[in-house]
C-alpha atoms as a PDB file:
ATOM      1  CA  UNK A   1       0.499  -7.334   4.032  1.00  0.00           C
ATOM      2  CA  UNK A   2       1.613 -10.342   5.515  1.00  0.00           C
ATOM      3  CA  UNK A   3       2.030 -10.281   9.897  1.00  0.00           C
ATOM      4  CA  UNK A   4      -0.472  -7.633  10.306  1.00  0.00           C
ATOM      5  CA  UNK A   5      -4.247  -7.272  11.167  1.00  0.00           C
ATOM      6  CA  UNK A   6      -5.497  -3.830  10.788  1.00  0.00           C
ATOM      7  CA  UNK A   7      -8.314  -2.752  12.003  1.00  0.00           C
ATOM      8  CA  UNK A   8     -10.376   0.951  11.812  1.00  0.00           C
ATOM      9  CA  UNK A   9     -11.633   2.220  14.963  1.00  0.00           C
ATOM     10  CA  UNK A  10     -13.654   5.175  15.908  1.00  0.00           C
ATOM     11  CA  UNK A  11     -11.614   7.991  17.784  1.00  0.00           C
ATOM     12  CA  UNK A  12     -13.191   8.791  21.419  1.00  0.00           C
ATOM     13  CA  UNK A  13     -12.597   8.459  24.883  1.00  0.00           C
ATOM     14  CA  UNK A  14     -12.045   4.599  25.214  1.00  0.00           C
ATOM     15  CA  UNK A  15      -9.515   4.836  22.447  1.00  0.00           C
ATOM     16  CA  UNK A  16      -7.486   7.311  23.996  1.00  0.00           C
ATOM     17  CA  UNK A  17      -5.349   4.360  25.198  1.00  0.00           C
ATOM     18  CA  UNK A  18      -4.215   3.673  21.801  1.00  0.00           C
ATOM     19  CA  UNK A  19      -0.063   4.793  21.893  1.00  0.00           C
ATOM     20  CA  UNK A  20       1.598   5.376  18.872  1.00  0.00           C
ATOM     21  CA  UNK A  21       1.991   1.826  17.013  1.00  0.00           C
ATOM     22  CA  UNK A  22       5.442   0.649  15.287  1.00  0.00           C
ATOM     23  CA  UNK A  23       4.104   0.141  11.997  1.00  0.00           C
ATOM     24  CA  UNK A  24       2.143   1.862   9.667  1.00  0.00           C
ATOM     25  CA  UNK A  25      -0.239   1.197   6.519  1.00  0.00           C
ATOM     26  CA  UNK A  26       1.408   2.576   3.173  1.00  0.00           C
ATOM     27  CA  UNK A  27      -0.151   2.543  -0.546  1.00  0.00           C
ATOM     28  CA  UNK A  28       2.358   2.331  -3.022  1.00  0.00           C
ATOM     29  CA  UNK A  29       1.740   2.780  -7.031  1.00  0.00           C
ATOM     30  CA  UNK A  30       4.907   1.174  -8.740  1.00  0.00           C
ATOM     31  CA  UNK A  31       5.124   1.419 -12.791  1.00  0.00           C
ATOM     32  CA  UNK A  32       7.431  -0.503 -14.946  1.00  0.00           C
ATOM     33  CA  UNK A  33       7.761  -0.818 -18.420  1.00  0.00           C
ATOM     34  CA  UNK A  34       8.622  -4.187 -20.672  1.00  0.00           C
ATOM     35  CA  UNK A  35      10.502  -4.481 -23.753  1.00  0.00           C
ATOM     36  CA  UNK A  36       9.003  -3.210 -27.167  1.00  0.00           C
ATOM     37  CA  UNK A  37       5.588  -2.573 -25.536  1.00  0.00           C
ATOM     38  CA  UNK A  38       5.010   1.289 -25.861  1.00  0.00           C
ATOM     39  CA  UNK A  39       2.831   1.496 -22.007  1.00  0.00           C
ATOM     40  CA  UNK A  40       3.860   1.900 -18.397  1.00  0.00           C
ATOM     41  CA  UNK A  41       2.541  -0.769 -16.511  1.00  0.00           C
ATOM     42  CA  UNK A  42       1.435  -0.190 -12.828  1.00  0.00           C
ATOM     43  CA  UNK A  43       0.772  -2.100  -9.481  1.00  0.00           C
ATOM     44  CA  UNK A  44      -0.510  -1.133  -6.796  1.00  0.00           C
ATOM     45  CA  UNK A  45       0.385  -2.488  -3.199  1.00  0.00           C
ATOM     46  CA  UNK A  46       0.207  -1.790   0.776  1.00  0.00           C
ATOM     47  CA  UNK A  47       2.547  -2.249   3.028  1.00  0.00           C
ATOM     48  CA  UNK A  48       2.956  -2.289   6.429  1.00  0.00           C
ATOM     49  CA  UNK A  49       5.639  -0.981   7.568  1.00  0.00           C
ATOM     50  CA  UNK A  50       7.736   1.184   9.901  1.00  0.00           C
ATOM     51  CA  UNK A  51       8.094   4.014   8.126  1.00  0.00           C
ATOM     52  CA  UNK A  52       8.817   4.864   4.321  1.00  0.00           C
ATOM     53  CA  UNK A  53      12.065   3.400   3.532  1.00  0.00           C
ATOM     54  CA  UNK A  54      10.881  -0.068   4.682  1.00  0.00           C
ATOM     55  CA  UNK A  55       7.759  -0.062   2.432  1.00  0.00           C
ATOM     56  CA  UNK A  56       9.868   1.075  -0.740  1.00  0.00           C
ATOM     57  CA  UNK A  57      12.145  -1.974   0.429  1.00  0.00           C
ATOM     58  CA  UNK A  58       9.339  -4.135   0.073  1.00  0.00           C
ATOM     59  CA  UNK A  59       8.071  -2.893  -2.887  1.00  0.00           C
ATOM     60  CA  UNK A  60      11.523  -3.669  -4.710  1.00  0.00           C
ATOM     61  CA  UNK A  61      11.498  -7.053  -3.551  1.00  0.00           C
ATOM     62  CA  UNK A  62       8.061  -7.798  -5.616  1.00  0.00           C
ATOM     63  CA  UNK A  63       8.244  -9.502  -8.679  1.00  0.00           C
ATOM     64  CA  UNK A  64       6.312  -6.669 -10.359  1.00  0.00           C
ATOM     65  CA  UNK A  65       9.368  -4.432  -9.533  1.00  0.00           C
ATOM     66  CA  UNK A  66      11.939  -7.244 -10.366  1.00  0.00           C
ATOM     67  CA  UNK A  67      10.720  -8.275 -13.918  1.00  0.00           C
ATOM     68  CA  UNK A  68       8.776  -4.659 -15.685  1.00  0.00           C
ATOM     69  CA  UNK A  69      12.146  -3.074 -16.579  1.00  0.00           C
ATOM     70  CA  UNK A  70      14.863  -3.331 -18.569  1.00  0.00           C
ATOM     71  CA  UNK A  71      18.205  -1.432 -19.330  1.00  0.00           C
ATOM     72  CA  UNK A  72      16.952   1.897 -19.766  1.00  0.00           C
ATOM     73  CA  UNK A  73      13.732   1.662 -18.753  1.00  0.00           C
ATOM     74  CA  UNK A  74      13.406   1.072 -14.781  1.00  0.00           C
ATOM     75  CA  UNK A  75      10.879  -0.246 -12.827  1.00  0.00           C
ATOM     76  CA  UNK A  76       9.564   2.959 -10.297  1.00  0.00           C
ATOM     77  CA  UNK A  77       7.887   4.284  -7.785  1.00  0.00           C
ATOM     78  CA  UNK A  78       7.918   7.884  -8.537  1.00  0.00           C
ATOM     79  CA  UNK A  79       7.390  11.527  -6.836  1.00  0.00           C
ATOM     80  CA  UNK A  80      10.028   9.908  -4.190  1.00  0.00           C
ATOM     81  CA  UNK A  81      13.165  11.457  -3.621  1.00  0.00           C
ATOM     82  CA  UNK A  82      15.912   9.320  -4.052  1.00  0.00           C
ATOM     83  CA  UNK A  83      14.054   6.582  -5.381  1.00  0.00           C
ATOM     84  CA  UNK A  84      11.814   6.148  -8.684  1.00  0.00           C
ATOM     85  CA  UNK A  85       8.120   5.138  -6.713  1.00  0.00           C
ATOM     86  CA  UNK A  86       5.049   6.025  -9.164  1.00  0.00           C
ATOM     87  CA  UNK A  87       3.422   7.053  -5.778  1.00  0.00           C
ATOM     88  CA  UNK A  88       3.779   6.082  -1.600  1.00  0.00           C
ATOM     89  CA  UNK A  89       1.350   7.426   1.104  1.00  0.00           C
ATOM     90  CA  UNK A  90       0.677   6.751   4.156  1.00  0.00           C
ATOM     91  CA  UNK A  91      -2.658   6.210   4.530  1.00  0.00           C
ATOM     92  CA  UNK A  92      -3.661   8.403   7.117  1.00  0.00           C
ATOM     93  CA  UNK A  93      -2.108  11.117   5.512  1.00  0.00           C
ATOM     94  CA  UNK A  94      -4.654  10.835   2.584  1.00  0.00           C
ATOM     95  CA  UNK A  95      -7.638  10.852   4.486  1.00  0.00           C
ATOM     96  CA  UNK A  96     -10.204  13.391   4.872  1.00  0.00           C
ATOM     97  CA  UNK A  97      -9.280  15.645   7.760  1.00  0.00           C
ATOM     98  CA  UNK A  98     -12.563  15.444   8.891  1.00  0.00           C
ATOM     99  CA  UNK A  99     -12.163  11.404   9.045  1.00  0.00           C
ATOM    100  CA  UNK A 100      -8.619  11.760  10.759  1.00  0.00           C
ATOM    101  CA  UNK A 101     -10.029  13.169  13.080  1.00  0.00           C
ATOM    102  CA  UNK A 102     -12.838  10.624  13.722  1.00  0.00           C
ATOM    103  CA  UNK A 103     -10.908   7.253  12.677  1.00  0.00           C
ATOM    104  CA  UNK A 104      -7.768   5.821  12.946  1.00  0.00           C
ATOM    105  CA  UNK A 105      -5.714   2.585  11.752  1.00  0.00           C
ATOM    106  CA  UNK A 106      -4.833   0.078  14.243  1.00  0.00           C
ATOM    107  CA  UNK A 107      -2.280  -1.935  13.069  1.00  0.00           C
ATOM    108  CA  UNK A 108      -1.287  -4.938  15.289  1.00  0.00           C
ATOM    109  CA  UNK A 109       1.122  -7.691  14.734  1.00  0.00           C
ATOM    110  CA  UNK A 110      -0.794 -11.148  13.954  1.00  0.00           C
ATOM    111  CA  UNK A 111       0.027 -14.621  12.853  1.00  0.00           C
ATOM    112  CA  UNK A 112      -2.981 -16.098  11.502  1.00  0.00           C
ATOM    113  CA  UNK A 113      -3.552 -13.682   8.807  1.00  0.00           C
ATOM    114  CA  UNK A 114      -5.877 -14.707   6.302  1.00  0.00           C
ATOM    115  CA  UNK A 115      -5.267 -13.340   2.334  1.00  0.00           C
ATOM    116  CA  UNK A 116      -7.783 -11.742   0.769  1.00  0.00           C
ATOM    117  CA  UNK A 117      -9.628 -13.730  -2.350  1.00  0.00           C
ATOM    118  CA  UNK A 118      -8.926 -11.629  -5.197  1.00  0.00           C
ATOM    119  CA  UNK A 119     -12.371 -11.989  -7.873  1.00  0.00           C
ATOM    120  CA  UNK A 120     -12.041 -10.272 -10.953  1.00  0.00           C
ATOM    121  CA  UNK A 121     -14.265 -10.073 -13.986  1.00  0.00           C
ATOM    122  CA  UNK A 122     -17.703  -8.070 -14.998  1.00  0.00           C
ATOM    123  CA  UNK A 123     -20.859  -8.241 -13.138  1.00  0.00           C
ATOM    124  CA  UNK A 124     -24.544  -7.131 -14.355  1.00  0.00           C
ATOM    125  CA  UNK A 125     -25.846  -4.473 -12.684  1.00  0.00           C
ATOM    126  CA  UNK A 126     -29.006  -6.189 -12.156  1.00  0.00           C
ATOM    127  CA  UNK A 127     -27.097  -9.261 -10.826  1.00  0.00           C
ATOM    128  CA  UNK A 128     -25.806  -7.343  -8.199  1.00  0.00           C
END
């Protein structure tokens, strides 16, 4: 999500400032498949983005998209029409009603964005 901070906020009177914002957040599930390997492989991404057809853009610019598929056997993003994209929501739309209508997504344009550390690996519950 490079050039954007987001930020949740709580919905009430000293937010009622906040106008409708250029970009918004998108989740994106893309599968692809490699060659003799009988699984569909899937990554998952956000995007920020204007609107749909900018976020599928970006997702077929990722080198998941570019190298899972082969002749026959695309890389995806399904349930999209027009396009294979496994699935693409915006996120607001798959909140809880009852926490759309107490939070929102700010989204706002930054240049100092800082990438999240990705850890990965088991833990011990008692470790914890």
């Amino acid at each position: 999500m490079d050039g954007y901070a987001v930020k949740v906020y709580e919905k009430d009177q000293t937010t009622a400032h906040v106008t409708e914002q250029k970009a918004k957040l998108f989740f994106i599930n893309l599968g692809g498949y490699k060659e003799n390997e009988f699984e569909e492989f899937h990554y998952k991404m956000l995007a920020a983005c204007e609107n749909k057809s900018v976020a599928i853009q970006r997702a077929k610019e990722s080198a998941f998209y570019k190298h899972t598929g082969f002749k026959s056997a695309n890389s995806h993003i399904d349930d999209k029409y027009g396009v294979d994209v496994d699935d693409i929501f915006e996120i607001e739309d798959i909140l809880a009603p009852l926490l759309k209508e107490k939070y929102g997504l700010l989204l706002s344009p930054s240049s100092n964005v800082v990438e999240d550390s990705l850890n990965m690996g088991y833990f011990k519950l008692e470790k914890l």
